[in-house]
Protein backbone atom coordinates (compact mmCIF):
# COMPACT_ATOMS: atom_id res chain seq x y z
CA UNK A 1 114.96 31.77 138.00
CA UNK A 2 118.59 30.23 138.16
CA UNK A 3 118.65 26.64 137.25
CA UNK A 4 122.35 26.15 138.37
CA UNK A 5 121.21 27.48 141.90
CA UNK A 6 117.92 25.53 141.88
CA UNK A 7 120.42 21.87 140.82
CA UNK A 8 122.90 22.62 143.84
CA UNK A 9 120.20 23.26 145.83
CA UNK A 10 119.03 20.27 144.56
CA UNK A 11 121.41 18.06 144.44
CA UNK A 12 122.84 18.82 147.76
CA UNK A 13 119.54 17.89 149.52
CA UNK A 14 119.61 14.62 147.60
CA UNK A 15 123.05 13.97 148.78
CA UNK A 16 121.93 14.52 152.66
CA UNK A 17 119.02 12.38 151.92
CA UNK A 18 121.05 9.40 150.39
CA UNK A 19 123.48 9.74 152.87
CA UNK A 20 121.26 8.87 156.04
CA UNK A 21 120.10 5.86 156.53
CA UNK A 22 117.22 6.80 158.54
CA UNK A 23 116.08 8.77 156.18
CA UNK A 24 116.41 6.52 153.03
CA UNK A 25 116.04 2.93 154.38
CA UNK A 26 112.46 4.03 155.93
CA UNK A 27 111.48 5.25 152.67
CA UNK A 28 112.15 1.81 150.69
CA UNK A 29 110.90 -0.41 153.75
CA UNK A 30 107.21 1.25 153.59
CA UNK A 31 107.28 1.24 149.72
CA UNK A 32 108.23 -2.27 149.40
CA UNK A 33 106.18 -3.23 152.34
CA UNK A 34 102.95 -1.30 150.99
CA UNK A 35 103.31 -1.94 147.61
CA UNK A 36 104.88 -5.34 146.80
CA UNK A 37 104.80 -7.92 150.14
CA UNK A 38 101.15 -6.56 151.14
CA UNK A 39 99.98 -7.38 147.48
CA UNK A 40 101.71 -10.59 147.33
CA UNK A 41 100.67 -12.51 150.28
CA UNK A 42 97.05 -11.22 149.14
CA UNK A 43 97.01 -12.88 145.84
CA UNK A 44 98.41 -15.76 147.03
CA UNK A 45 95.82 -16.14 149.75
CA UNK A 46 93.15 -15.05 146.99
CA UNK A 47 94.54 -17.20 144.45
CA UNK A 48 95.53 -20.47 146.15
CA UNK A 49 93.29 -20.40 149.03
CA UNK A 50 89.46 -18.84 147.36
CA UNK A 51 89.32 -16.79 150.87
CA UNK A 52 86.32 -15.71 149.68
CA UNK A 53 84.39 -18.86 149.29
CA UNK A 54 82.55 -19.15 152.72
CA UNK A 55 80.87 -15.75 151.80
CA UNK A 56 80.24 -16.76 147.87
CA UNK A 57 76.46 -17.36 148.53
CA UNK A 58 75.98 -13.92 150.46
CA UNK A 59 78.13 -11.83 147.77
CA UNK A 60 77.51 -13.37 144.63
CA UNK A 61 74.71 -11.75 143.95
CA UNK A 62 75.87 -8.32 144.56
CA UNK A 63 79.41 -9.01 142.94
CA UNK A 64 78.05 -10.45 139.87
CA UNK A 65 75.46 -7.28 139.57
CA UNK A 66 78.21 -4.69 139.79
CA UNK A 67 80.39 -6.83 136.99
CA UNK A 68 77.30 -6.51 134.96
CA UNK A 69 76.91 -2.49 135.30
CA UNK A 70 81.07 -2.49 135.37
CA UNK A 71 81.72 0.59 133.02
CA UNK A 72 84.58 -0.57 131.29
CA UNK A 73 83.35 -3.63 129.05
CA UNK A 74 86.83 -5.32 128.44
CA UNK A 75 86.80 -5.33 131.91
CA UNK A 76 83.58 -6.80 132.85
CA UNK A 77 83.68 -9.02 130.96
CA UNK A 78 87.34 -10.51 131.93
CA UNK A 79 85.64 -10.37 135.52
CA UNK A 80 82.81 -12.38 133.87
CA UNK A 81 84.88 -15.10 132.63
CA UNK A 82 86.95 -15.88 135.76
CA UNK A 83 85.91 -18.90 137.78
CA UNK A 84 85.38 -17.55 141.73
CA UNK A 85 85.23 -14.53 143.61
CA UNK A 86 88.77 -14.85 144.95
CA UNK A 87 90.25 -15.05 141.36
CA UNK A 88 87.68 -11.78 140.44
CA UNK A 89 88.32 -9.61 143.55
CA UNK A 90 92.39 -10.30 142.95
CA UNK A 91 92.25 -9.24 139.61
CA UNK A 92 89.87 -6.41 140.44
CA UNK A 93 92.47 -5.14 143.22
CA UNK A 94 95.28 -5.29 141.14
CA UNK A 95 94.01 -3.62 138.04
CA UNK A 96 92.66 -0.45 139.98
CA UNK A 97 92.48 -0.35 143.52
CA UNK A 98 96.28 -0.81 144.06
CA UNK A 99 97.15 2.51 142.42
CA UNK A 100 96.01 4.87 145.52
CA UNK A 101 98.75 2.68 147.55
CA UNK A 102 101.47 3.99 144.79
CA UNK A 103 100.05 7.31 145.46
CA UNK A 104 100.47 6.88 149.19
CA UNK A 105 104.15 6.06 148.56
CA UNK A 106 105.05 9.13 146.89
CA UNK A 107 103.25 11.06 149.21
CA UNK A 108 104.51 9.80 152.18
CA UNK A 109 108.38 9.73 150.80
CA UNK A 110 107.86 13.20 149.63
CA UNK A 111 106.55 14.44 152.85
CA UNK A 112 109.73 12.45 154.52
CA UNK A 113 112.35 13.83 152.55
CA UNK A 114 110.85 17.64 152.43
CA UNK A 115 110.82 17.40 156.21
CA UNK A 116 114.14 15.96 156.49
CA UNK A 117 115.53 18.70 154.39
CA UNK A 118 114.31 21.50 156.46
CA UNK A 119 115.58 19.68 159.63
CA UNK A 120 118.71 18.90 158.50
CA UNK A 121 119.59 22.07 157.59
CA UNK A 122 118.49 22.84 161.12
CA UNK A 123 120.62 20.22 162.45
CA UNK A 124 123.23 21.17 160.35
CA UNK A 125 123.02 24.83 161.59
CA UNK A 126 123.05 25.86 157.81
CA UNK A 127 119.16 27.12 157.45
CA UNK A 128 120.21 30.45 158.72
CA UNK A 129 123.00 30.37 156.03
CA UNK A 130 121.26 29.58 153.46
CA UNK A 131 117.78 31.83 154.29
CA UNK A 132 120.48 34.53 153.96
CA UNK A 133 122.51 33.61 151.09
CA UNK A 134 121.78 35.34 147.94
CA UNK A 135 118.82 32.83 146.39
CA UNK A 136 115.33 33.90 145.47
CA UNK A 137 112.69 32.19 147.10
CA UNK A 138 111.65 30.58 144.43
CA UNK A 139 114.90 29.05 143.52
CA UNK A 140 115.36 27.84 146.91
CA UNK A 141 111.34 26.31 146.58
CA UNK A 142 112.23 24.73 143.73
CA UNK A 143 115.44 23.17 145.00
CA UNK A 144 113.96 21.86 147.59
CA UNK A 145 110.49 20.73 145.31
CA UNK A 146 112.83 18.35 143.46
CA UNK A 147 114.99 17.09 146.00
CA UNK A 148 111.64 16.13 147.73
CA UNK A 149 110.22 14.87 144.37
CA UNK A 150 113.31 12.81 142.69
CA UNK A 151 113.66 10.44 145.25
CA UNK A 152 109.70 9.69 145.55
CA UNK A 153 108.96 8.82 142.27
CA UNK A 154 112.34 6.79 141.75
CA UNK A 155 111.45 4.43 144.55
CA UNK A 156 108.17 4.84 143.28
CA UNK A 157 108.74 3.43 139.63
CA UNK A 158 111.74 1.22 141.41
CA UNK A 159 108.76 -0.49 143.45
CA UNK A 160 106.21 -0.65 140.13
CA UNK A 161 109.06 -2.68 138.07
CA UNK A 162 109.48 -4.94 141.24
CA UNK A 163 105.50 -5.18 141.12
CA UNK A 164 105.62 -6.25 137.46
CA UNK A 165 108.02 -9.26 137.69
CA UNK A 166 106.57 -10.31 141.52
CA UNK A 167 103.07 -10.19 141.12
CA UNK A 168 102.71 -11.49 137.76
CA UNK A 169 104.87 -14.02 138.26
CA UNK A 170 101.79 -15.24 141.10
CA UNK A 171 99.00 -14.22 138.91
CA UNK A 172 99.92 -14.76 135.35
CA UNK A 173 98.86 -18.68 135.34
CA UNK A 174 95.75 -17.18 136.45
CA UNK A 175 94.90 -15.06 134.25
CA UNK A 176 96.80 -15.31 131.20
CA UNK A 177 97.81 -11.73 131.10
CA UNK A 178 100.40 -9.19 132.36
CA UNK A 179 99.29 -7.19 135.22
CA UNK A 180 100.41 -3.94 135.39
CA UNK A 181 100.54 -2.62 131.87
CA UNK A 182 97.11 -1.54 131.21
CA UNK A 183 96.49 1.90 129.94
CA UNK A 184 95.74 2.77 133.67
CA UNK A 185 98.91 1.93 134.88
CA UNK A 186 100.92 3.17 132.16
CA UNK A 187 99.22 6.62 132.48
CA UNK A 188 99.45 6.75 136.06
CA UNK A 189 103.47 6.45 135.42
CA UNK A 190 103.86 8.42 132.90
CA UNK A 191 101.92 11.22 134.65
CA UNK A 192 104.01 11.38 137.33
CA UNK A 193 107.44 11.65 135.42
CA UNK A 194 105.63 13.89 133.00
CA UNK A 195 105.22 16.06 136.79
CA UNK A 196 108.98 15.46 137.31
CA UNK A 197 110.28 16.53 133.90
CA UNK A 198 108.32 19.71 134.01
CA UNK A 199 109.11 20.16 137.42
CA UNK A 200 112.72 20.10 136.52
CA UNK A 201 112.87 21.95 133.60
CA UNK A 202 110.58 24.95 134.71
């Protein structure tokens, strides 16, 4: 395995990738758009309007069970303590179910720049070149791995800071707490540089 091949392999993909903007813009749009706006405008509406208090009498019931059976008990019982179902289900969302949309993201950027790297090279009438050129497979899998990989996760964490200021800055009078840093959330992005790093340095 040559690491100087596998970095110019590398780094020249990320080059053709930051270089297009319909490759790149795309990529920040949906992350932003997924992550941050869609987020926003529903803890605003959850916070400031209660859009869930014309179904309170048919849900409560339910809700309030599933608090009470809620395996993590510093959780249930912040879910407790909150006044309405709006303020509950917003604070549910963000704590857990918003972390498959950050896993979207960096699937869906990966798969966009892997793709574009193939078929740019196609474009570029260089693929033949290059299947040719004296590179192992695997250096050339690698290469590729990473250029794919870097640009994910940066607009992945990129979009997670913006999350931290944006949302909390909504929520925080709320619920007198940063969103966002929980052991979940911290995990989830250290997990995925962790996958970078070693992915980079094998």
């Amino acid at each position: 395995m040559n690491k100087s091949i596998i970095m110019a392999i590398a780094w020249k993909d990320l080059k053709a990738t930051f270089s297009s903007k319909k490759v790149w813009v795309p990529m920040v749009i949906i992350a932003v758009l997924i992550c941050t706006v869609l987020p926003s405008v529903f803890a605003v509406l959850g916070l400031h309007t209660n859009m869930l208090a014309g179904e309170a009498q048919d849900i409560e019931k339910p809700i309030q069970a599933f608090i009470e059976k809620f395996p993590d008990e510093e959780m249930g019982e912040k879910l407790a303590s909150l006044p309405d179902l709006g303020t509950k289900f917003v604070y549910f969302f963000m704590s857990f179910m918003m972390i498959p949309f950050f896993l979207i993201v960096v699937i869906i950027n990966s798969l966009v720049t892997a793709s574009n790297s193939f078929v740019g090279e196609k474009e570029r009438k260089t693929l033949e070149t290059l299947l040719f050129a004296p590179i192992s497979i695997t250096d050339l899998f690698i290469g590729k791995v990473l250029a794919s990989l870097i640009p994910a996760l940066g607009i992945t964490i990129a979009v997670y800071l913006l999350d931290l200021i944006v949302i909390n800055i909504i929520a925080y009078p709320y619920f007198g707490e940063l969103l966002f840093v929980k052991s979940v959330w911290l995990l989830l992005i250290f997990w995925s540089l962790q996958h970078s790093f070693y992915l980079r340095s094998s």
